[in-house]
N, C-alpha and C. Protein backbone atom coordinates (compact mmCIF):
# COMPACT_ATOMS: atom_id res chain seq x y z
N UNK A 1 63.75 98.97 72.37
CA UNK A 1 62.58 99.03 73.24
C UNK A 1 61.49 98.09 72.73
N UNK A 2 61.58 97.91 71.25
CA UNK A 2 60.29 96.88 71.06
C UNK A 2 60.33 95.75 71.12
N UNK A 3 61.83 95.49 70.79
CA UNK A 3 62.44 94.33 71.34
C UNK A 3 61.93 93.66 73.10
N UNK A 4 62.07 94.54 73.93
CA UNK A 4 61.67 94.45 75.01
C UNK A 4 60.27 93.95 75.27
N UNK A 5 58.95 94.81 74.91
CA UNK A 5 57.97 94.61 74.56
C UNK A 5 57.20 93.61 74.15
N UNK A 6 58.22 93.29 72.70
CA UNK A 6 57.66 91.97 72.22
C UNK A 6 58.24 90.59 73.06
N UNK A 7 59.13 90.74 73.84
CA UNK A 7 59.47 89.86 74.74
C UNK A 7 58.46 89.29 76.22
N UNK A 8 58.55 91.04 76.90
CA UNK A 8 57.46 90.54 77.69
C UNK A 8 56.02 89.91 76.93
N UNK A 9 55.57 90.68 76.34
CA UNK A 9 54.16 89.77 75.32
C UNK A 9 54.16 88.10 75.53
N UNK A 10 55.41 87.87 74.86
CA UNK A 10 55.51 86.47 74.28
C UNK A 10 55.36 85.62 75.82
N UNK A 11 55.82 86.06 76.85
CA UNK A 11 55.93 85.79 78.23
C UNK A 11 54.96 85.53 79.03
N UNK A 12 54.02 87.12 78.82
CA UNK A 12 52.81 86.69 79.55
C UNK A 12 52.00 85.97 78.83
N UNK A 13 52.04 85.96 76.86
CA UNK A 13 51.20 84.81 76.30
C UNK A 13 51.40 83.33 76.67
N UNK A 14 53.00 82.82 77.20
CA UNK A 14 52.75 81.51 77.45
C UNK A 14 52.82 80.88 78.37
N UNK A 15 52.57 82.16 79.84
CA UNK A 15 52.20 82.63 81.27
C UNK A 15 50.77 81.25 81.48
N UNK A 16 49.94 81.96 80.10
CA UNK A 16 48.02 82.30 80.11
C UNK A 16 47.54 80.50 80.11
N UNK A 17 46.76 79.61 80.54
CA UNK A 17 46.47 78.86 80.31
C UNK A 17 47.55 77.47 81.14
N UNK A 18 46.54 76.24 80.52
CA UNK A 18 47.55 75.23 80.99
C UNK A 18 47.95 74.50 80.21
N UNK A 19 48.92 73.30 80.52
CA UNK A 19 49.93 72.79 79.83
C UNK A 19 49.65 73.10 78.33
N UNK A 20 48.47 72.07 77.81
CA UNK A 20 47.76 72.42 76.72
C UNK A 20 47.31 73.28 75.65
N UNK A 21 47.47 74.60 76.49
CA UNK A 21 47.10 76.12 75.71
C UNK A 21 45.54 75.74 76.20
N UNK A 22 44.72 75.15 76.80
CA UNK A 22 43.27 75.26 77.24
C UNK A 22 42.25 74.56 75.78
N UNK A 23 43.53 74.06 75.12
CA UNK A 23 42.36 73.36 73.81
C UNK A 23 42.06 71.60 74.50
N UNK A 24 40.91 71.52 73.57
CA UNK A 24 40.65 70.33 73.74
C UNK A 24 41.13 68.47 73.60
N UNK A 25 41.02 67.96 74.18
CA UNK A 25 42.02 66.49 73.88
C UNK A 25 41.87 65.91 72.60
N UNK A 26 41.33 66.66 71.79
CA UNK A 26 41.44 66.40 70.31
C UNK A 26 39.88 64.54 70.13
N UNK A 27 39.72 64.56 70.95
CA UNK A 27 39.13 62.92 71.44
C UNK A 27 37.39 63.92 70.50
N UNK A 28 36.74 62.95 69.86
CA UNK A 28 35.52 62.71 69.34
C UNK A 28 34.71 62.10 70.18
N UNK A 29 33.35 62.56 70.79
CA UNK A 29 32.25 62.12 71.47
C UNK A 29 31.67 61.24 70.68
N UNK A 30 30.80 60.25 70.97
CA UNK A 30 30.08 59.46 70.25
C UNK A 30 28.65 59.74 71.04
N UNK A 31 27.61 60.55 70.07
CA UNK A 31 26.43 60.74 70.77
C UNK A 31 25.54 59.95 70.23
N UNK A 32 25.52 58.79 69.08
CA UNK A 32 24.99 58.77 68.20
C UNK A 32 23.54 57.50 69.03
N UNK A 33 23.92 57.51 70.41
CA UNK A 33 22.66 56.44 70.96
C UNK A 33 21.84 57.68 71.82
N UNK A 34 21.99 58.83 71.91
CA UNK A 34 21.24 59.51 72.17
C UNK A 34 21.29 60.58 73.50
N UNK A 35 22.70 60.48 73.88
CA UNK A 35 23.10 60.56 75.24
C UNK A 35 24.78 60.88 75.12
N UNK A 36 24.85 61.95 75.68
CA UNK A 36 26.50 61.75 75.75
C UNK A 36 27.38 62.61 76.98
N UNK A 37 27.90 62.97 77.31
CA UNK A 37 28.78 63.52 78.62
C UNK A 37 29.71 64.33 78.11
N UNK A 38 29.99 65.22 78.10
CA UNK A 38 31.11 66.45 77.96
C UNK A 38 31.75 67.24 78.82
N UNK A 39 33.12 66.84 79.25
CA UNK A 39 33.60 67.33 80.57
C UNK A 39 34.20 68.84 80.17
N UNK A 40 33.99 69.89 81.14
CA UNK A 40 35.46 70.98 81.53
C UNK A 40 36.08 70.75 82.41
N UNK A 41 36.78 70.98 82.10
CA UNK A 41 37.79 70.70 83.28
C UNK A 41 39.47 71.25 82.96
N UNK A 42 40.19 72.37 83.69
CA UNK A 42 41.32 73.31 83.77
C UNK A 42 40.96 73.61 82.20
N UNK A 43 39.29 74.98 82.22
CA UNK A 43 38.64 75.30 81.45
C UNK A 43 39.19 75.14 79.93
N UNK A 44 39.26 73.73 79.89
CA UNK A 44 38.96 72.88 78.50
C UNK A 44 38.25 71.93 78.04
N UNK A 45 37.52 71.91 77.66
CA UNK A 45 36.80 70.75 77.11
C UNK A 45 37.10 69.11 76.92
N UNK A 46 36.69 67.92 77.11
CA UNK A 46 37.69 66.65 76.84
C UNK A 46 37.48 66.49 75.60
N UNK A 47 36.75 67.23 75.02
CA UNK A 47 36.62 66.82 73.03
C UNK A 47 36.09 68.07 72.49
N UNK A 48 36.86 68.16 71.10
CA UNK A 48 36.81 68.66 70.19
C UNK A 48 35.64 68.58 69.55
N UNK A 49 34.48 67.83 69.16
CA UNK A 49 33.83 67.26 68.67
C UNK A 49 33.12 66.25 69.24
N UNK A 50 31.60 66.15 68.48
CA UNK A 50 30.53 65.19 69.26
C UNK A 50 29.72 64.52 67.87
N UNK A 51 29.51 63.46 67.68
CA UNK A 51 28.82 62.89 67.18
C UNK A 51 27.37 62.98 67.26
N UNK A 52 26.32 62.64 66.49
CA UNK A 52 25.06 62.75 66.66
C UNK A 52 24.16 62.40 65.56
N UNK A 53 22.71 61.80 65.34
CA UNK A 53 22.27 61.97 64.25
C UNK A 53 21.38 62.72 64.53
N UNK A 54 21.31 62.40 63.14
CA UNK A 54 20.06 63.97 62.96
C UNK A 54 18.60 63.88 62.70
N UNK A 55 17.63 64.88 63.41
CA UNK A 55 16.62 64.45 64.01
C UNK A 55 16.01 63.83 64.47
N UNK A 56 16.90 63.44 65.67
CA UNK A 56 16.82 62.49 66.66
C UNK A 56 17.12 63.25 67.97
N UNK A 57 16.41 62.65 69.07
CA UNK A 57 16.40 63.50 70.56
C UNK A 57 17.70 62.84 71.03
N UNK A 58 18.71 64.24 71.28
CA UNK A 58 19.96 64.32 72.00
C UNK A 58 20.32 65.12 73.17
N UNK A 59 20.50 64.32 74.04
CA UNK A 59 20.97 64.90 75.78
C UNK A 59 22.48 64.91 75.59
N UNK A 60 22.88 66.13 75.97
CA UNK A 60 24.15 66.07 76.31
C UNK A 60 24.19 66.89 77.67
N UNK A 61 25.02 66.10 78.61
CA UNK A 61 25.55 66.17 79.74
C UNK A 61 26.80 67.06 79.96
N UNK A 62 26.76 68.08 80.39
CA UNK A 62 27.66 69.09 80.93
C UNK A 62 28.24 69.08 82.11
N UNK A 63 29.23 68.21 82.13
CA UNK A 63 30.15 67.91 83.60
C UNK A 63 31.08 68.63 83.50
N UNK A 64 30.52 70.52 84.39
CA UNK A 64 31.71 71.21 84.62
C UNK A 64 32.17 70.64 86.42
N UNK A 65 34.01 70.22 85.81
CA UNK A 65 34.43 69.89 87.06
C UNK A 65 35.43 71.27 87.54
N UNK A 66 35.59 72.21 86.76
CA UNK A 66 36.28 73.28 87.63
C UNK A 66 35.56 74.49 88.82
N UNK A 67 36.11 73.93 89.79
CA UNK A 67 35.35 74.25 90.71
C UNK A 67 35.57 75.61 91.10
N UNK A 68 33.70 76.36 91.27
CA UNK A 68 34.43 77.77 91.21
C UNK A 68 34.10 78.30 89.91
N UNK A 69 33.91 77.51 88.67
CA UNK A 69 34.30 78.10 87.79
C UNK A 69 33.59 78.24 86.72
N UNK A 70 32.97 79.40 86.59
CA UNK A 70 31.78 79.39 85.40
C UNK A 70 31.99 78.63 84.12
N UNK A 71 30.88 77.99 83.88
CA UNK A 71 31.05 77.60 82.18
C UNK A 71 29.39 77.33 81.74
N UNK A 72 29.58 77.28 80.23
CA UNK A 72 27.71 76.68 79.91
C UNK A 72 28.54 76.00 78.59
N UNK A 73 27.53 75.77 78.06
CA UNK A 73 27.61 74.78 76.48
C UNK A 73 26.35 75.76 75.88
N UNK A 74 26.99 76.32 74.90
CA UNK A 74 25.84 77.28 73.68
C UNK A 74 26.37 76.29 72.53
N UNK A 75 25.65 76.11 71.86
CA UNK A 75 25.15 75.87 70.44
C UNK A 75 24.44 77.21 69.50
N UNK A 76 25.37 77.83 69.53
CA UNK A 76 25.17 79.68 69.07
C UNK A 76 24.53 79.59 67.50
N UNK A 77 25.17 78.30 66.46
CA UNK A 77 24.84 78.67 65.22
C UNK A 77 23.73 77.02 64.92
N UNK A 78 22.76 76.49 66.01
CA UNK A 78 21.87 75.71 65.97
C UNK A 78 20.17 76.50 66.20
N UNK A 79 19.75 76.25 65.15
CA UNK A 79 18.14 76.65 65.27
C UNK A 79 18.14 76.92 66.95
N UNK A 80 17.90 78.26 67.41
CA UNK A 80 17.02 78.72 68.46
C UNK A 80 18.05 79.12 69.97
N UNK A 81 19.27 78.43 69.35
CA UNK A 81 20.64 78.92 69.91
C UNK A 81 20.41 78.36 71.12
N UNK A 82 20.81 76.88 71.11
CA UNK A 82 20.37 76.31 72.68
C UNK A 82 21.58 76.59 73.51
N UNK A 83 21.23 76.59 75.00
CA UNK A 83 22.45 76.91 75.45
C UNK A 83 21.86 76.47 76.94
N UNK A 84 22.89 76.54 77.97
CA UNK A 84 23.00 75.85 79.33
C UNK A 84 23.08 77.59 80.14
N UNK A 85 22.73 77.76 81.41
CA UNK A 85 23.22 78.68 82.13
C UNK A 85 24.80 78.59 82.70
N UNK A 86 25.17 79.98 82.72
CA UNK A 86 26.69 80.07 83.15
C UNK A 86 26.45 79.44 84.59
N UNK A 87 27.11 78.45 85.34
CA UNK A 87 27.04 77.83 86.69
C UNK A 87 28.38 77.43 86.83
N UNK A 88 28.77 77.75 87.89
CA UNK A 88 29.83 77.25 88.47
C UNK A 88 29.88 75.92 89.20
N UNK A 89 31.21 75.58 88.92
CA UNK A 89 31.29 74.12 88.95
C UNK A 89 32.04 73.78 90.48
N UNK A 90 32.03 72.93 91.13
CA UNK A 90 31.27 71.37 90.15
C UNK A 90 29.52 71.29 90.22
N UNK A 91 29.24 71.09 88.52
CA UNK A 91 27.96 70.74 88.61
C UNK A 91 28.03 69.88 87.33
N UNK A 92 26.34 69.03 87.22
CA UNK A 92 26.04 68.60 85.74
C UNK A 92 24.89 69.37 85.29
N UNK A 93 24.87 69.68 84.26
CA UNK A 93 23.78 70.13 83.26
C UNK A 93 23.44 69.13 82.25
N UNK A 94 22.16 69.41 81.94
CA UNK A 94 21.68 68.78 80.45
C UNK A 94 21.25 69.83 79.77
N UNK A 95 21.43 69.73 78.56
CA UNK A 95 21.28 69.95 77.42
C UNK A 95 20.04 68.76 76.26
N UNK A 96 19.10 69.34 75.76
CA UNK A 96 18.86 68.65 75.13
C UNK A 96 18.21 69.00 73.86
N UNK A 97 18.43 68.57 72.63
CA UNK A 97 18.44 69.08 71.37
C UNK A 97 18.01 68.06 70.27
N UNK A 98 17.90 68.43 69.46
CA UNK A 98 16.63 67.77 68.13
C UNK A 98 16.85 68.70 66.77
N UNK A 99 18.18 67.71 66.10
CA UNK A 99 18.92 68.86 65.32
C UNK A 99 18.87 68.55 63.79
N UNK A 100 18.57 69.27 62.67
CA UNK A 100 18.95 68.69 61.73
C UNK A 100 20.27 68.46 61.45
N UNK A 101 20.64 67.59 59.73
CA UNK A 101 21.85 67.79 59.42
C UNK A 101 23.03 68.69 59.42
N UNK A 102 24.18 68.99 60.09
CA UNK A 102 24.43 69.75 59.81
C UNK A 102 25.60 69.97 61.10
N UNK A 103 26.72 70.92 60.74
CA UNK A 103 27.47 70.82 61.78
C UNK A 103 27.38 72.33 62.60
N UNK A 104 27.32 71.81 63.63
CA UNK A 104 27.21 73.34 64.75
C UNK A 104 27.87 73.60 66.02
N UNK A 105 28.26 74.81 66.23
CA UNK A 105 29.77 74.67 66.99
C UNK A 105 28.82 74.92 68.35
N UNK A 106 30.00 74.22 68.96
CA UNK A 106 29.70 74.77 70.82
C UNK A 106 30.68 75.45 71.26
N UNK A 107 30.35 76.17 72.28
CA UNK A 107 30.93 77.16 72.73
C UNK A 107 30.36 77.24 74.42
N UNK A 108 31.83 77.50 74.90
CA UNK A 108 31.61 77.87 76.64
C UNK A 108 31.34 80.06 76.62
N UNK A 109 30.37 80.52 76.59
CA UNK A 109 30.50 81.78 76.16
C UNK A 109 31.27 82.83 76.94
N UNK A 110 31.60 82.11 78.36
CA UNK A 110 32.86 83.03 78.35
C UNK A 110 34.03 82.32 78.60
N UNK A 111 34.79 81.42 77.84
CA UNK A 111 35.98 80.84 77.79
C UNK A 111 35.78 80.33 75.69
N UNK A 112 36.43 81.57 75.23
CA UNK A 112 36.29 81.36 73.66
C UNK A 112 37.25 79.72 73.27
N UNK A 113 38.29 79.69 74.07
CA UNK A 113 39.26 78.53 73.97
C UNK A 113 38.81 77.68 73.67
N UNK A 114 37.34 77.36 74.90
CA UNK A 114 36.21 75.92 74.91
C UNK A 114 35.58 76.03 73.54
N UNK A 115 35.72 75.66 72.47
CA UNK A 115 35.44 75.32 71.44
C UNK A 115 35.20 74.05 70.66
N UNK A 116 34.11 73.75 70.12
CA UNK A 116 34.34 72.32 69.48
C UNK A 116 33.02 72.68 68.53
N UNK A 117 33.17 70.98 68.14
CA UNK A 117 31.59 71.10 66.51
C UNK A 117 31.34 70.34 66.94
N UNK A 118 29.27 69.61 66.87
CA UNK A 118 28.76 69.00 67.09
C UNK A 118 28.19 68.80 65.29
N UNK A 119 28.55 67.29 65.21
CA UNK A 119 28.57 67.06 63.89
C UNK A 119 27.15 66.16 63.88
N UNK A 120 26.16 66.36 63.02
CA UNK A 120 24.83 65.88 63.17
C UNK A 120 24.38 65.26 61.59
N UNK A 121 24.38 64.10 61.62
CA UNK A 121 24.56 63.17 60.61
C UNK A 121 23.28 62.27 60.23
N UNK A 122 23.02 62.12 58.83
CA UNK A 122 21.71 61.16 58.83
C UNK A 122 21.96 59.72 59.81
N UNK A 123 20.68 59.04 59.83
CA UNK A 123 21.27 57.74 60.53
C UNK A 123 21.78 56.83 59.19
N UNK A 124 22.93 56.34 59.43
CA UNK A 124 23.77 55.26 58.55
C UNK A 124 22.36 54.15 58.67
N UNK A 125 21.98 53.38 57.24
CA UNK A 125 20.82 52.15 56.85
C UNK A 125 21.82 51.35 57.02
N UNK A 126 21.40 49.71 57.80
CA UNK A 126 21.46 48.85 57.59
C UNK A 126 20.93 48.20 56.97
N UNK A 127 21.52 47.07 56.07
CA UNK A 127 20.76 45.96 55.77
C UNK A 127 20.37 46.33 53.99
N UNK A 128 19.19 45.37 53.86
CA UNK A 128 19.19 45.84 52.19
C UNK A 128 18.35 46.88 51.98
């Protein structure tokens, strides 16, 4: 019988989600000019990760394209816990933030899957 059990389980676990398992394209944002775009879409994220420096004014753009389909962008463990309203898509949001060093995750708060880090970096010196 548990045999059984653990069968159906395994079934409806790889039922849940799409092709992907709902993670992200593994792809790195580059925010580091001050501006950047972050899609959902078949409630996954197109990146894992976002670039940024630090303390510097950053817009990020929330292009939920699943239509129908709630999502926001929280920054849960960033000074003051910025975050977007849950809206159903298709819409764009901004986001905009002024972060120190330091890495801080985003999160769609109700799709735990949507996960990534927003990595916030001094600015790299040029020159001598």
């Amino acid at each position: 019988m548990l045999l059984v059990v653990l069968s159906i389980g395994a079934i409806a676990v790889a039922g849940c989600g799409d092709d992907d398992g709902g993670a992200a394209s593994g792809d790195c944002l580059d925010g580091t000019s001050g501006e950047v775009t972050i899609v959902a879409e078949n409630i996954a994220w197109d990146a894992d990760c976002i670039d940024a420096v630090a303390d510097e004014d950053l817009v990020i753009s929330i292009d939920n394209q699943d239509d129908g389909i709630l999502h926001n962008l929280h920054l849960r463990d960033a000074p003051g816990e910025p975050t977007t309203e849950l809206e159903k898509g298709p819409i764009v949001q901004t986001l905009e933030v002024n972060l120190p060093e330091g890495d801080y995750e985003y999160i769609c708060d109700i799709h735990p899957n949507m996960l990534g880090t927003l990595r916030v970096a001094p600015a790299t010196q040029t020159g001598p």
